[in-house]
ModelCIF file with pLDDT and N, C-alpha, C, O atoms, coordinates in Angstrom:
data_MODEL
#
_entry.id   MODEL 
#
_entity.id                         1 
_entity.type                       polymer 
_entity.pdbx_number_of_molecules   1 
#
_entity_poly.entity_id                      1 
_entity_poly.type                           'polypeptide(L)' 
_entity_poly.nstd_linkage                   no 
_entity_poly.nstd_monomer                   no 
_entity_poly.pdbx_seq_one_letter_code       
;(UNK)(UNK)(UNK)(UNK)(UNK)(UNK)(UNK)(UNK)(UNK)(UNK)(UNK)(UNK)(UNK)(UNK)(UNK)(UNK)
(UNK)(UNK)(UNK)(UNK)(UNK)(UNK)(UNK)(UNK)(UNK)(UNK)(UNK)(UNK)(UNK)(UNK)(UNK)(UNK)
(UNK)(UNK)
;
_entity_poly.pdbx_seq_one_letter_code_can   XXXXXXXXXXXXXXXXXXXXXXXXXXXXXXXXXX 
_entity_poly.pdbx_strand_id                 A 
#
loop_
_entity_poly_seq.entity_id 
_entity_poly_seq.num 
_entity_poly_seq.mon_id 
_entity_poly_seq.hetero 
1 1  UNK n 
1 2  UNK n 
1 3  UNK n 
1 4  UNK n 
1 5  UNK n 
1 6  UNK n 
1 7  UNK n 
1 8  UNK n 
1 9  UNK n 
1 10 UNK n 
1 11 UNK n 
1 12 UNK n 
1 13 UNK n 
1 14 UNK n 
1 15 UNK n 
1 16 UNK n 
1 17 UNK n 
1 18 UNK n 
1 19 UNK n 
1 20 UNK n 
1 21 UNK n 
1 22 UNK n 
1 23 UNK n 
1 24 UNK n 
1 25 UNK n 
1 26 UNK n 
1 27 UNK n 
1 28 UNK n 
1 29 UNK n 
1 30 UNK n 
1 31 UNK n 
1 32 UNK n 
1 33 UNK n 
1 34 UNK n 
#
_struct_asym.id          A 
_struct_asym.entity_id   1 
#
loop_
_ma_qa_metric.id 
_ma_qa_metric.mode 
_ma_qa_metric.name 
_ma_qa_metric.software_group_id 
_ma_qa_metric.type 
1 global pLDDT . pLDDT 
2 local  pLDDT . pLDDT 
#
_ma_qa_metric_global.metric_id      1 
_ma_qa_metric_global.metric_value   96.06 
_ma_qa_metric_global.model_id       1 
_ma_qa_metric_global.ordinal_id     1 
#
loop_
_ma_qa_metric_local.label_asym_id 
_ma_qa_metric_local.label_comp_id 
_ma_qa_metric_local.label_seq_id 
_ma_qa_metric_local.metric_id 
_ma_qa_metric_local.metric_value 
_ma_qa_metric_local.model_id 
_ma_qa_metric_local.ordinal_id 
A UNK 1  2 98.00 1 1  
A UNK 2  2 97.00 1 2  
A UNK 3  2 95.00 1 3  
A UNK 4  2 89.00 1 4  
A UNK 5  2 93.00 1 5  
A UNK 6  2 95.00 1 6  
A UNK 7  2 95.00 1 7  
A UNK 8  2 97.00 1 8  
A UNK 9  2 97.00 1 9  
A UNK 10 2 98.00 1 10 
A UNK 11 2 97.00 1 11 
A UNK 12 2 98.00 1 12 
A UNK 13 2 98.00 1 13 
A UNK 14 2 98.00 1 14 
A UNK 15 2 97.00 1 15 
A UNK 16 2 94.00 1 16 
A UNK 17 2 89.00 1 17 
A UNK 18 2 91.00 1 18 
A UNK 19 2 91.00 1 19 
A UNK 20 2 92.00 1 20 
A UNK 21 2 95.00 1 21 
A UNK 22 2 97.00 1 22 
A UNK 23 2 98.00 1 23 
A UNK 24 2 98.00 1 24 
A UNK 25 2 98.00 1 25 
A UNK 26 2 98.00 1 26 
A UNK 27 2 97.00 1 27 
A UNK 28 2 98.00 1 28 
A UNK 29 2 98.00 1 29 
A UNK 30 2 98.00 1 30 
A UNK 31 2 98.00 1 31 
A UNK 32 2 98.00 1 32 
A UNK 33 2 98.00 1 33 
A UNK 34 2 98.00 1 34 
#
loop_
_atom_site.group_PDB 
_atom_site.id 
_atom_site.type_symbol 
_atom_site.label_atom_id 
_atom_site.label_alt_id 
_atom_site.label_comp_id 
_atom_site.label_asym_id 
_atom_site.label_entity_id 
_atom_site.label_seq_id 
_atom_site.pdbx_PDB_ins_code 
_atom_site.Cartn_x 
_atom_site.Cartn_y 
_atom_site.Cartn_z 
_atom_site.occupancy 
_atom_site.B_iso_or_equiv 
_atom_site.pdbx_formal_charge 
_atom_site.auth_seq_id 
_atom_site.auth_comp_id 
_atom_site.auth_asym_id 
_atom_site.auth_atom_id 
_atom_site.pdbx_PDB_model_num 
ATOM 1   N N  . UNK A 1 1  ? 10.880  8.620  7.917  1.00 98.00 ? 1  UNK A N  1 
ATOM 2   C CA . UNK A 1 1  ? 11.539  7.578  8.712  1.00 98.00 ? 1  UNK A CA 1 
ATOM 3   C C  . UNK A 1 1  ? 13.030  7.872  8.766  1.00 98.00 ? 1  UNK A C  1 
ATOM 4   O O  . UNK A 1 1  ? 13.592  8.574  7.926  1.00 98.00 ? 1  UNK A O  1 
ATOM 5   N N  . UNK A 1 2  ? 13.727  7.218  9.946  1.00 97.00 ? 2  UNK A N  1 
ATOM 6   C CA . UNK A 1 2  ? 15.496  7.825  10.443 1.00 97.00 ? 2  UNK A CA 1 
ATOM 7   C C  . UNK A 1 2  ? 15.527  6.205  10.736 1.00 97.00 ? 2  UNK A C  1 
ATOM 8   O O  . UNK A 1 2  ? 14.773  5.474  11.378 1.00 97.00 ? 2  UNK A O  1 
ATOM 9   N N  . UNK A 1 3  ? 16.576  5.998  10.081 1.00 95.00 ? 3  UNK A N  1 
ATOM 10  C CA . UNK A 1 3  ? 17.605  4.956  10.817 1.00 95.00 ? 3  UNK A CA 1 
ATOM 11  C C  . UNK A 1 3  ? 19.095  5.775  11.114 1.00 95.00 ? 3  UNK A C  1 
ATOM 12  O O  . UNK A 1 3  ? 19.486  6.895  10.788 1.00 95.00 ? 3  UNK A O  1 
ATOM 13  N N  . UNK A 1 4  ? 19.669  4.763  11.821 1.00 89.00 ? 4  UNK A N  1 
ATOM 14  C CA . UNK A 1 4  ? 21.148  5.541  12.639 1.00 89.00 ? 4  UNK A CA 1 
ATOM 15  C C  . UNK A 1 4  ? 21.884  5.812  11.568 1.00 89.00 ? 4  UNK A C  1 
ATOM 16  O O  . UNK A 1 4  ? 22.035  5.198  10.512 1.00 89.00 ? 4  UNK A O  1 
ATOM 17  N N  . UNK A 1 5  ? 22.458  7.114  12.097 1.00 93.00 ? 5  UNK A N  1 
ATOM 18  C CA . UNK A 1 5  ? 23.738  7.237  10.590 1.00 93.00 ? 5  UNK A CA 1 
ATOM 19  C C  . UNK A 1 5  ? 23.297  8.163  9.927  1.00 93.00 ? 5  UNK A C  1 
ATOM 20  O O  . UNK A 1 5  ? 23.745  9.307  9.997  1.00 93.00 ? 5  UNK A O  1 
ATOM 21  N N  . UNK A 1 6  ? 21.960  7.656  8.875  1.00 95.00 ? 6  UNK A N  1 
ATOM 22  C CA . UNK A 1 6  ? 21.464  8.216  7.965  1.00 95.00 ? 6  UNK A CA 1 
ATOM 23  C C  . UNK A 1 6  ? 20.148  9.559  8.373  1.00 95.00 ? 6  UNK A C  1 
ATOM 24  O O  . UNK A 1 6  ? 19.322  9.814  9.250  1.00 95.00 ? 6  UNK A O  1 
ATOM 25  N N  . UNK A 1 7  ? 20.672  10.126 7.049  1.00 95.00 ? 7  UNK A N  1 
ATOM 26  C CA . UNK A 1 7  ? 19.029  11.390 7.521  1.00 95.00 ? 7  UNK A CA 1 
ATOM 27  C C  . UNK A 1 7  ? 17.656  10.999 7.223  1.00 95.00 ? 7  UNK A C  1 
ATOM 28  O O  . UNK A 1 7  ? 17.302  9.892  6.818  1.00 95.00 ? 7  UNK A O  1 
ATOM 29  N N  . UNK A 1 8  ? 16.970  11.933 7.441  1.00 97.00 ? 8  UNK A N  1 
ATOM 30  C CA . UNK A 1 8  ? 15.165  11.777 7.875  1.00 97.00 ? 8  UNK A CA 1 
ATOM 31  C C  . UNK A 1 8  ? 14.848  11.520 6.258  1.00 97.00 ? 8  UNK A C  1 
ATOM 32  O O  . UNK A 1 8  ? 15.157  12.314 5.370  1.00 97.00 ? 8  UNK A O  1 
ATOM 33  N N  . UNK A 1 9  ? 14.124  10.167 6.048  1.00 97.00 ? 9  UNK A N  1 
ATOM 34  C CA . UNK A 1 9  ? 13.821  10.352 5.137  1.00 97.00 ? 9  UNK A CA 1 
ATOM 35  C C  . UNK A 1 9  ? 12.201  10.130 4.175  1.00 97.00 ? 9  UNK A C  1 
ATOM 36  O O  . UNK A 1 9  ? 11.652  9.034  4.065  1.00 97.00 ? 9  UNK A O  1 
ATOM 37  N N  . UNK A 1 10 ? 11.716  11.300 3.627  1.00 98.00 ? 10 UNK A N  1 
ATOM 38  C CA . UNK A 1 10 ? 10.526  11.437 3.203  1.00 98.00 ? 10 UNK A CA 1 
ATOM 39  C C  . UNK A 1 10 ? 9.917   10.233 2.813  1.00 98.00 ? 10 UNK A C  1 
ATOM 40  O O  . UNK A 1 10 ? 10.428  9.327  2.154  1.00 98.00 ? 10 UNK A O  1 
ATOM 41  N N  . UNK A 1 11 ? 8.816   10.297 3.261  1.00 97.00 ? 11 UNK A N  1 
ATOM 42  C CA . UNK A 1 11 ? 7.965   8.414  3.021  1.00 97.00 ? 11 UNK A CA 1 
ATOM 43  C C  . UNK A 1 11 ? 6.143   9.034  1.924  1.00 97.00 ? 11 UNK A C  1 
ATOM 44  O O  . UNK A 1 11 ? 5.565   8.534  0.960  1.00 97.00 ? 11 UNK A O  1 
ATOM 45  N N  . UNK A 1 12 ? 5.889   10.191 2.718  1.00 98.00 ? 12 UNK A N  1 
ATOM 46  C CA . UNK A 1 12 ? 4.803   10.311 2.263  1.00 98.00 ? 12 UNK A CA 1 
ATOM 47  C C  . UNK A 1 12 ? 4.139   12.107 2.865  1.00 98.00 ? 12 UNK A C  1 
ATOM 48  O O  . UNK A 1 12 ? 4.387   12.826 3.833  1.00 98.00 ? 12 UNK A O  1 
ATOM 49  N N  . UNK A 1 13 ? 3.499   12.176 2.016  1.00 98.00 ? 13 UNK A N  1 
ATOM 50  C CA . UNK A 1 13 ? 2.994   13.692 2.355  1.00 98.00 ? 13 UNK A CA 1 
ATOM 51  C C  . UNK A 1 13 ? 1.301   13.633 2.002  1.00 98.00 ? 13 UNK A C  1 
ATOM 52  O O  . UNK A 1 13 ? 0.808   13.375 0.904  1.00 98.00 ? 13 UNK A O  1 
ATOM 53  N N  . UNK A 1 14 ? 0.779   13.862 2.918  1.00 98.00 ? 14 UNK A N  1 
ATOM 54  C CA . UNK A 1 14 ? -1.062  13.874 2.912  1.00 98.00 ? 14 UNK A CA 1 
ATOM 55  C C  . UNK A 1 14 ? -1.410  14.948 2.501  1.00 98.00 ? 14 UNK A C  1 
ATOM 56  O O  . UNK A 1 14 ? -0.547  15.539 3.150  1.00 98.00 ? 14 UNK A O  1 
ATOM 57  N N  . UNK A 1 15 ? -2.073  15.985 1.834  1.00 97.00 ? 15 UNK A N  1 
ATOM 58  C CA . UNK A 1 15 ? -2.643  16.916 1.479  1.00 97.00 ? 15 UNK A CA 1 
ATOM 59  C C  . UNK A 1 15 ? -4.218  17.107 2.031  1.00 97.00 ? 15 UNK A C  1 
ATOM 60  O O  . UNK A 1 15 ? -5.122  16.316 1.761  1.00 97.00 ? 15 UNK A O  1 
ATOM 61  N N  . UNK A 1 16 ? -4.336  18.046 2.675  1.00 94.00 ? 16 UNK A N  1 
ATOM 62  C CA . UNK A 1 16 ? -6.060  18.274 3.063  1.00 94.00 ? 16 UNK A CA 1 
ATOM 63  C C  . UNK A 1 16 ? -6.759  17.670 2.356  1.00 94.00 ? 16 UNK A C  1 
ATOM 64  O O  . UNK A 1 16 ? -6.418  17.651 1.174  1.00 94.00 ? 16 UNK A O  1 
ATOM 65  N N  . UNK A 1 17 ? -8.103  16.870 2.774  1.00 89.00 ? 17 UNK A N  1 
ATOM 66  C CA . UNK A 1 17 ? -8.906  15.970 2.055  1.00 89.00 ? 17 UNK A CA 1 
ATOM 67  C C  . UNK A 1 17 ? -9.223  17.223 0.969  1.00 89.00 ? 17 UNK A C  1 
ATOM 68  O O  . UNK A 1 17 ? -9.239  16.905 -0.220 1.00 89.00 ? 17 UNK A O  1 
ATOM 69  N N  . UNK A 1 18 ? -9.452  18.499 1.289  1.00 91.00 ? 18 UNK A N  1 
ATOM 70  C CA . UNK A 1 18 ? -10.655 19.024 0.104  1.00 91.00 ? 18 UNK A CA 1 
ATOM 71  C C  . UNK A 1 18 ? -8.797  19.276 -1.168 1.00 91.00 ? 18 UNK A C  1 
ATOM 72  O O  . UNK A 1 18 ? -9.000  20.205 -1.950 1.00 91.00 ? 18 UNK A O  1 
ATOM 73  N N  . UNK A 1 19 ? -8.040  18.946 -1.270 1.00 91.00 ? 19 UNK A N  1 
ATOM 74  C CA . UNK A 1 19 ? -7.033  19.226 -2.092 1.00 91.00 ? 19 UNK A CA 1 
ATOM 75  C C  . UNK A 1 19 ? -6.616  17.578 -2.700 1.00 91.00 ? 19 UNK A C  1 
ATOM 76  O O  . UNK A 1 19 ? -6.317  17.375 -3.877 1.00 91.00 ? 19 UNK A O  1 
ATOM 77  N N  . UNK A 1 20 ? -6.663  16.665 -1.801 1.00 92.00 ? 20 UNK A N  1 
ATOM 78  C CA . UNK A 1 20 ? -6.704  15.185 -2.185 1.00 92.00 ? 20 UNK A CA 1 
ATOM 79  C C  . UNK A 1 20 ? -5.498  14.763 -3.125 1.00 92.00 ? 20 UNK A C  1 
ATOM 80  O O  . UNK A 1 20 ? -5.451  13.872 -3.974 1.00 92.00 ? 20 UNK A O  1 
ATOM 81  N N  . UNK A 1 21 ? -4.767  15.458 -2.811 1.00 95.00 ? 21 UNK A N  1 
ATOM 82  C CA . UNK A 1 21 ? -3.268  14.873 -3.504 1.00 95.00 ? 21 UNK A CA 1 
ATOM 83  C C  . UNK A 1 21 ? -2.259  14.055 -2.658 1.00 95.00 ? 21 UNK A C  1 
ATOM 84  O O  . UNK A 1 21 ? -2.009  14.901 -1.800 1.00 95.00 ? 21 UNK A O  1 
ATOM 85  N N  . UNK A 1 22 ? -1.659  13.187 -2.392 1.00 97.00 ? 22 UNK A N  1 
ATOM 86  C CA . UNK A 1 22 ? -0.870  12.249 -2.005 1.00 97.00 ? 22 UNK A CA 1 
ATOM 87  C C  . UNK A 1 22 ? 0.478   12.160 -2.724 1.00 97.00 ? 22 UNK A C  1 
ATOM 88  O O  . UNK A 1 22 ? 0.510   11.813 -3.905 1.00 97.00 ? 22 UNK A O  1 
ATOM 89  N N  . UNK A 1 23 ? 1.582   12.459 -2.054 1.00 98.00 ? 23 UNK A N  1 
ATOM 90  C CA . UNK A 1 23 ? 2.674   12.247 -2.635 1.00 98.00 ? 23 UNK A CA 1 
ATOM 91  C C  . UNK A 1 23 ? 3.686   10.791 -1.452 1.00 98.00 ? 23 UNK A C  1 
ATOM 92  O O  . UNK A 1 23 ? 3.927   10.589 -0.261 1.00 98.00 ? 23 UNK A O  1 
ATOM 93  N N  . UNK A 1 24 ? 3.892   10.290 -2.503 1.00 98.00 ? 24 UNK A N  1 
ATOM 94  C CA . UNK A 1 24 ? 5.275   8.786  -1.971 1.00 98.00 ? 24 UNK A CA 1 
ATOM 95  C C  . UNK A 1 24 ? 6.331   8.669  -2.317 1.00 98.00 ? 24 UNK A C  1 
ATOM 96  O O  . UNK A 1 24 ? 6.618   9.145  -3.415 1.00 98.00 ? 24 UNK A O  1 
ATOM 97  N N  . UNK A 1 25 ? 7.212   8.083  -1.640 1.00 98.00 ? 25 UNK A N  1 
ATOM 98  C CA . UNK A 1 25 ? 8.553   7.839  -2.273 1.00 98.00 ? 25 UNK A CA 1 
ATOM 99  C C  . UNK A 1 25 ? 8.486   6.822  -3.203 1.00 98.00 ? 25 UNK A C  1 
ATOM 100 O O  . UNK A 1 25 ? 7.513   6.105  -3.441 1.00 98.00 ? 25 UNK A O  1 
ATOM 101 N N  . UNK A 1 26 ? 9.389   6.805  -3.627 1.00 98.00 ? 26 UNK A N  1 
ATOM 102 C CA . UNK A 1 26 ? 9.713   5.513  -4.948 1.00 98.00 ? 26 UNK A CA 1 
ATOM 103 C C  . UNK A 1 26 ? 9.487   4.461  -4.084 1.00 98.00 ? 26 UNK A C  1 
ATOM 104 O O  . UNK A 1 26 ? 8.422   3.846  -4.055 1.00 98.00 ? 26 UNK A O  1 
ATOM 105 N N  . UNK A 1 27 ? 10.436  4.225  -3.379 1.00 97.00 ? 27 UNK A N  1 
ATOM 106 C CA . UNK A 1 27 ? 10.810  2.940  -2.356 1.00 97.00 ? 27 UNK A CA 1 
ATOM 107 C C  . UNK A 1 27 ? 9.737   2.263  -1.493 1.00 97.00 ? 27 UNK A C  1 
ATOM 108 O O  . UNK A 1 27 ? 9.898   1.178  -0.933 1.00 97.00 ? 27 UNK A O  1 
ATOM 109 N N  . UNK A 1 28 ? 8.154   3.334  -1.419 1.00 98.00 ? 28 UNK A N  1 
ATOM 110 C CA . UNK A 1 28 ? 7.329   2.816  -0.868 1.00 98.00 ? 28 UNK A CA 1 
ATOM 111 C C  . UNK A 1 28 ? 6.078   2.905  -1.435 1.00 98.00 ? 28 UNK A C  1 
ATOM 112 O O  . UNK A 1 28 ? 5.116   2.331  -0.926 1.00 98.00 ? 28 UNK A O  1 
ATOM 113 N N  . UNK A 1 29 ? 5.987   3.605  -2.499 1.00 98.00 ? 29 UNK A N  1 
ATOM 114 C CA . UNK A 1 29 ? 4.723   3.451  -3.153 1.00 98.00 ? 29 UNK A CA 1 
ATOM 115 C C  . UNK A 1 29 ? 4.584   2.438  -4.256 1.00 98.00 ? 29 UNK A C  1 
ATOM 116 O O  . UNK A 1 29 ? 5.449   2.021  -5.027 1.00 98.00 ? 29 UNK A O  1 
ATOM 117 N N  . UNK A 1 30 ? 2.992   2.056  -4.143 1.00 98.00 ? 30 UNK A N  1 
ATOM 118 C CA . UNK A 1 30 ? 2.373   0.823  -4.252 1.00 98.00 ? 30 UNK A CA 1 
ATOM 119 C C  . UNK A 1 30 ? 2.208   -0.235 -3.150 1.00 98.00 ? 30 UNK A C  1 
ATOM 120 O O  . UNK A 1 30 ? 1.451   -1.191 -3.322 1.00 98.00 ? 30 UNK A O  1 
ATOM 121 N N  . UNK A 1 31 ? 2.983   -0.052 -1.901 1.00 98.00 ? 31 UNK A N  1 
ATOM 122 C CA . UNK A 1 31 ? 2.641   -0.778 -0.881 1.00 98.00 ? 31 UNK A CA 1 
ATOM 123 C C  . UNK A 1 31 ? 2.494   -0.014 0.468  1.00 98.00 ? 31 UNK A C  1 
ATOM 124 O O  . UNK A 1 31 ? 1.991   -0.598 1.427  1.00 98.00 ? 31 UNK A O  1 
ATOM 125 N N  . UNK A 1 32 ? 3.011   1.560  0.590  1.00 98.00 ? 32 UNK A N  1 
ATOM 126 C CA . UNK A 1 32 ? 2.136   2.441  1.752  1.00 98.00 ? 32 UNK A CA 1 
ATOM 127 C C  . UNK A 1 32 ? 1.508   3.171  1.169  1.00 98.00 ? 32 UNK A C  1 
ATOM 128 O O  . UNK A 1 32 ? 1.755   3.813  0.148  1.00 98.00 ? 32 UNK A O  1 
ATOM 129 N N  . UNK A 1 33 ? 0.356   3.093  2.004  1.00 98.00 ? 33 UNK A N  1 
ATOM 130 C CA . UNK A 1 33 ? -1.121  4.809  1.979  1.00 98.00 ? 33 UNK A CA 1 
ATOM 131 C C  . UNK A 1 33 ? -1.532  5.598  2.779  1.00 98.00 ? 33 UNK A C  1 
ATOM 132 O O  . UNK A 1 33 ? -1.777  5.562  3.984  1.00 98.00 ? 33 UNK A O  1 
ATOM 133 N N  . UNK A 1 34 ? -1.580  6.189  2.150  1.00 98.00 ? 34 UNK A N  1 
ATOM 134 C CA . UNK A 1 34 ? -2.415  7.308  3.742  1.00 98.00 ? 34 UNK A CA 1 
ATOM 135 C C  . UNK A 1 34 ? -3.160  7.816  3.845  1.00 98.00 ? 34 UNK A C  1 
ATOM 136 O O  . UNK A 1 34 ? -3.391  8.362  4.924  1.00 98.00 ? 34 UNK A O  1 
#
């Protein structure tokens, strides 16, 4: 996600189902999934 001003910033990264790892930011994990 980008708001004005500021840079792109990492929210979440999906990994191929057969690898099944999920990585989140601090700021949004426990309340986004993917």
């Amino acid at each position: 996600r980008q708001v004005p001003g500021k840079e792109r910033e990492g929210i979440s990264c999906m990994s191929s189902s057969d690898i099944g790892i999920n990585w989140y930011a601090g700021s949004v994990r426990g309340r986004f999934s993917v």
